[in-house]
PDB file of N, CA and C in Angstrom:
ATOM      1  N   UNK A   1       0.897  -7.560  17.089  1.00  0.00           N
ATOM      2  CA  UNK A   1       0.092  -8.242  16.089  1.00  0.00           C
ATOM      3  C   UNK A   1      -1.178  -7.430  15.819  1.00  0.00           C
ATOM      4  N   UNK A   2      -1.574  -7.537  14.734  1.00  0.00           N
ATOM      5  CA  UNK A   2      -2.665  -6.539  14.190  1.00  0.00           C
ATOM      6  C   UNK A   2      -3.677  -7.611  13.299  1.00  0.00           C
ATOM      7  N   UNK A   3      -5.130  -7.545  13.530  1.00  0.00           N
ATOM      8  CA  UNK A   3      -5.847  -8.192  12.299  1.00  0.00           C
ATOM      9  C   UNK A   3      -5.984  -7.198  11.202  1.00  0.00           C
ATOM     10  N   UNK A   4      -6.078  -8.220  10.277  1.00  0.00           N
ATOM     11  CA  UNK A   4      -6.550  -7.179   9.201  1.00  0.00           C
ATOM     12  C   UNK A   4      -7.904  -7.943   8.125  1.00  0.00           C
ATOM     13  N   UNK A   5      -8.370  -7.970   7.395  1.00  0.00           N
ATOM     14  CA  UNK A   5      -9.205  -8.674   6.177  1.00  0.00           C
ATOM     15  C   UNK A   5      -8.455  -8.326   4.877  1.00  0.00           C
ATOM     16  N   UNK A   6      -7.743  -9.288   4.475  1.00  0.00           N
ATOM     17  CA  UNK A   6      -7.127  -9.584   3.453  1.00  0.00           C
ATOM     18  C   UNK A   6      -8.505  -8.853   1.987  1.00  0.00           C
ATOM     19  N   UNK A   7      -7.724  -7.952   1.026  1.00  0.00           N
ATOM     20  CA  UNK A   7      -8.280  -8.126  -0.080  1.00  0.00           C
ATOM     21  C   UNK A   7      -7.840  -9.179  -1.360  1.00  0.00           C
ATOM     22  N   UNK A   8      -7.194  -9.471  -1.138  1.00  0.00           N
ATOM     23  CA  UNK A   8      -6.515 -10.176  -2.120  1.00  0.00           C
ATOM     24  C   UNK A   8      -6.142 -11.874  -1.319  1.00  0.00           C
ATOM     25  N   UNK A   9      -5.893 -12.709  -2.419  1.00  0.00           N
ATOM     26  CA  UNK A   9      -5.135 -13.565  -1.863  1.00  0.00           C
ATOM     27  C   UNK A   9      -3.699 -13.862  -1.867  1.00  0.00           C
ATOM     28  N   UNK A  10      -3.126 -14.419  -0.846  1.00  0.00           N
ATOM     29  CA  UNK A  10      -1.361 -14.525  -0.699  1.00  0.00           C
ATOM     30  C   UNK A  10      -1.002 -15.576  -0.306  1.00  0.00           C
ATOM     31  N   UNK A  11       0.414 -15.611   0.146  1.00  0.00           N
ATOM     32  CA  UNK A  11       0.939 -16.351   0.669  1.00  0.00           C
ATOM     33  C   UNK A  11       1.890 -15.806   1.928  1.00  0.00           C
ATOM     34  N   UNK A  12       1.438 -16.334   3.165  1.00  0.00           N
ATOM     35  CA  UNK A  12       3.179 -15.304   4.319  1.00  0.00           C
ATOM     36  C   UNK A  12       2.961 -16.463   5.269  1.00  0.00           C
ATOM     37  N   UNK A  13       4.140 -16.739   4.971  1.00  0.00           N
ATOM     38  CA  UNK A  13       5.098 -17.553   6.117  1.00  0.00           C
ATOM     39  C   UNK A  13       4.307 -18.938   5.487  1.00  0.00           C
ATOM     40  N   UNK A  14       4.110 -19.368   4.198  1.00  0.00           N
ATOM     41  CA  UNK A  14       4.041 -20.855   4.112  1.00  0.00           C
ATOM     42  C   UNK A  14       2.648 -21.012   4.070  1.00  0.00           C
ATOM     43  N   UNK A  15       1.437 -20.143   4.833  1.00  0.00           N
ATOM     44  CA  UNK A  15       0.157 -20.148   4.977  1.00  0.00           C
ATOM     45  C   UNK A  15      -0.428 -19.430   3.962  1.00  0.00           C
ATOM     46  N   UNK A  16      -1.324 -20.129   3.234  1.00  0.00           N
ATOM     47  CA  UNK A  16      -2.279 -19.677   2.183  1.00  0.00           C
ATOM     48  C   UNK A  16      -3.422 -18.466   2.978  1.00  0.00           C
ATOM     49  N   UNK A  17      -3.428 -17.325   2.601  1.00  0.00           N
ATOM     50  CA  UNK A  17      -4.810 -16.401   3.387  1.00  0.00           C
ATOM     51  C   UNK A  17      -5.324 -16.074   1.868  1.00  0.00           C
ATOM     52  N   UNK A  18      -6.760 -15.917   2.196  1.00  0.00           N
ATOM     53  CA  UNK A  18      -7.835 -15.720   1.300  1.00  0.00           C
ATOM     54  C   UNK A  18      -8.148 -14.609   1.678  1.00  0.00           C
ATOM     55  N   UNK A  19      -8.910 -14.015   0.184  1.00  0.00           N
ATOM     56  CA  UNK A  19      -9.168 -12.749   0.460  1.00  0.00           C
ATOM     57  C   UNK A  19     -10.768 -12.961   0.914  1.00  0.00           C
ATOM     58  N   UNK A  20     -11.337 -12.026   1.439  1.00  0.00           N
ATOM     59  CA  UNK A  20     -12.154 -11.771   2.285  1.00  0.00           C
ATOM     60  C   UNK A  20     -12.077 -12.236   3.730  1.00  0.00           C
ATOM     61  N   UNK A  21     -11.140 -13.064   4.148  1.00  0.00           N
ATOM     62  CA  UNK A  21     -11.154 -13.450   5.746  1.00  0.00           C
ATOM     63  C   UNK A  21     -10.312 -12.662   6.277  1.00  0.00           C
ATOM     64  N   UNK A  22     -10.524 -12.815   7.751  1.00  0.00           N
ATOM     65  CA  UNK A  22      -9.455 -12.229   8.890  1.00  0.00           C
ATOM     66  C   UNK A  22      -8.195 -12.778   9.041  1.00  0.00           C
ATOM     67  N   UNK A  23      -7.362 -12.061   9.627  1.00  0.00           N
ATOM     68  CA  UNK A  23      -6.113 -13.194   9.708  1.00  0.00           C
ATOM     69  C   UNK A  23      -5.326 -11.933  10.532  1.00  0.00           C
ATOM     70  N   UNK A  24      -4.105 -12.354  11.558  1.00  0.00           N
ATOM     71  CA  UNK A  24      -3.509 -11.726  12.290  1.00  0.00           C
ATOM     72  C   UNK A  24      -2.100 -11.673  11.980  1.00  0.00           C
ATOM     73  N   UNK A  25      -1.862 -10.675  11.521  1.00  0.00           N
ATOM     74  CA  UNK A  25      -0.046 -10.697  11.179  1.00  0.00           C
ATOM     75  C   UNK A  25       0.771  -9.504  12.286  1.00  0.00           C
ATOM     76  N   UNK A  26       1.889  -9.806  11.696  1.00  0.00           N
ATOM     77  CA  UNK A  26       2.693  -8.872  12.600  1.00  0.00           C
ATOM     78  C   UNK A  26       2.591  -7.444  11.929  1.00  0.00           C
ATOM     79  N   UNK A  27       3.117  -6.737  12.922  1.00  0.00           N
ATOM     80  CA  UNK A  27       2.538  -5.249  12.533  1.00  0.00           C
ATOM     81  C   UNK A  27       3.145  -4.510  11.540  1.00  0.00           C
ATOM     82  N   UNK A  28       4.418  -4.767  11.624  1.00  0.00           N
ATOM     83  CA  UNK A  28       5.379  -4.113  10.191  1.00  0.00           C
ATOM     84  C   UNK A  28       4.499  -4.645   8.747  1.00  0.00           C
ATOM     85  N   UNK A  29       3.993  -5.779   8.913  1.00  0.00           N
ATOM     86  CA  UNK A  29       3.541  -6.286   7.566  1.00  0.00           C
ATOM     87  C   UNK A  29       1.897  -6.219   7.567  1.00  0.00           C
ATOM     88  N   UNK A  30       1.634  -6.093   8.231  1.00  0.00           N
ATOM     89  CA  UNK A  30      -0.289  -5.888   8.341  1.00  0.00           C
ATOM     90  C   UNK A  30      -0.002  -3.510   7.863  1.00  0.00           C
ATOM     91  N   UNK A  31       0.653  -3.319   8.348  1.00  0.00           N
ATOM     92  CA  UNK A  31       1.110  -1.762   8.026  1.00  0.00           C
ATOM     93  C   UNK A  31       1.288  -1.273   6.523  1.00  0.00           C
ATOM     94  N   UNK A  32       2.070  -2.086   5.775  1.00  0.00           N
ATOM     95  CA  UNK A  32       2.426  -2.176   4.502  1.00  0.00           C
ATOM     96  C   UNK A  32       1.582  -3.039   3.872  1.00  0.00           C
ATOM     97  N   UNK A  33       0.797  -3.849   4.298  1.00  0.00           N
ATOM     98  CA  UNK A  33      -0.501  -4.582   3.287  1.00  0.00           C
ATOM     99  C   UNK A  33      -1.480  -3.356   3.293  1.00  0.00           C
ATOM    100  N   UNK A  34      -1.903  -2.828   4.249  1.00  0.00           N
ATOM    101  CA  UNK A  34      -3.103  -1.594   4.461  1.00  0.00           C
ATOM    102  C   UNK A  34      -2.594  -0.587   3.597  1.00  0.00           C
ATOM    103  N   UNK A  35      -1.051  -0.166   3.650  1.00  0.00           N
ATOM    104  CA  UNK A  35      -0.971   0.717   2.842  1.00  0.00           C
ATOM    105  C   UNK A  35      -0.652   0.941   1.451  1.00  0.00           C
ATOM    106  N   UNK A  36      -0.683  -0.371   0.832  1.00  0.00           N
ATOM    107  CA  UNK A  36      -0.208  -0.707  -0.127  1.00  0.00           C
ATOM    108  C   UNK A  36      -2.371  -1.097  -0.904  1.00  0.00           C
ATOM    109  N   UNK A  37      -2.908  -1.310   0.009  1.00  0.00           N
ATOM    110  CA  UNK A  37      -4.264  -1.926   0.282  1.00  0.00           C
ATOM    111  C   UNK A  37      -4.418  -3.620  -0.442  1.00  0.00           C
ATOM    112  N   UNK A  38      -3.491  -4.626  -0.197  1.00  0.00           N
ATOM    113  CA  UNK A  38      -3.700  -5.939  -0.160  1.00  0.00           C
ATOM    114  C   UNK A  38      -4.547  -6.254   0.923  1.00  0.00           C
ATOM    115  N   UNK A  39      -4.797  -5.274   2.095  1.00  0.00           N
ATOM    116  CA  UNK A  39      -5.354  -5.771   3.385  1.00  0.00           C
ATOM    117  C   UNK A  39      -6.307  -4.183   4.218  1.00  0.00           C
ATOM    118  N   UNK A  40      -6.711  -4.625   4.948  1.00  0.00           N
ATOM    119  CA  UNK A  40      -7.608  -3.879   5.449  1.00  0.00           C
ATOM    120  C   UNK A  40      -7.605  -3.643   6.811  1.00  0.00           C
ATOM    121  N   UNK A  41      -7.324  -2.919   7.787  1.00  0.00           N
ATOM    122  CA  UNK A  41      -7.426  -2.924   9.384  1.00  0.00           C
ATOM    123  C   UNK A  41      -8.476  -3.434   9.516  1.00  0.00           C
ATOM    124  N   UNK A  42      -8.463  -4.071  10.905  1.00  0.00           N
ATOM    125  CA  UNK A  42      -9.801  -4.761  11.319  1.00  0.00           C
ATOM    126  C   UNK A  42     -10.105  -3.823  12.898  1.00  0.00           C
ATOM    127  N   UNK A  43     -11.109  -2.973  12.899  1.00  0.00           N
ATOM    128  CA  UNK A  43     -11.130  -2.443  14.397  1.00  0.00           C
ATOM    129  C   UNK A  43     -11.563  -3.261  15.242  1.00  0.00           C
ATOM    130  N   UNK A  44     -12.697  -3.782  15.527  1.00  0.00           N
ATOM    131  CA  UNK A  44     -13.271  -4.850  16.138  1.00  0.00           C
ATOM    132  C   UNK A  44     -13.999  -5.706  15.183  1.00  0.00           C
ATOM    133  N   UNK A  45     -14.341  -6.933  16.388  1.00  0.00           N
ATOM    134  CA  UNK A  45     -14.951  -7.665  16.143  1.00  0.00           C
ATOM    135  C   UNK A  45     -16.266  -8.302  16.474  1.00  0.00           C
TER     136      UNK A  45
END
């Protein structure tokens, strides 16, 4: 599992995420949001 900060807003797995917050997805899909840039790595916190 990876955080990331959403740029955008979506929908995964039924849960509404907003853009500007944190949120923890699985890594295949936090990988392809960053690289696509819907999302953002989060290093710390």
């Amino acid at each position: 599992m990876k955080k990331v900060k959403m740029n955008v807003q979506t929908m995964y797995h039924g849960e509404l995420l907003r853009a500007g917050k944190t949120y923890e997805v699985e890594d295949s899909t936090a990988d392809r949001w960053i690289a696509s840039k819907i999302a953002e790595k989060v290093e710390k916190e």
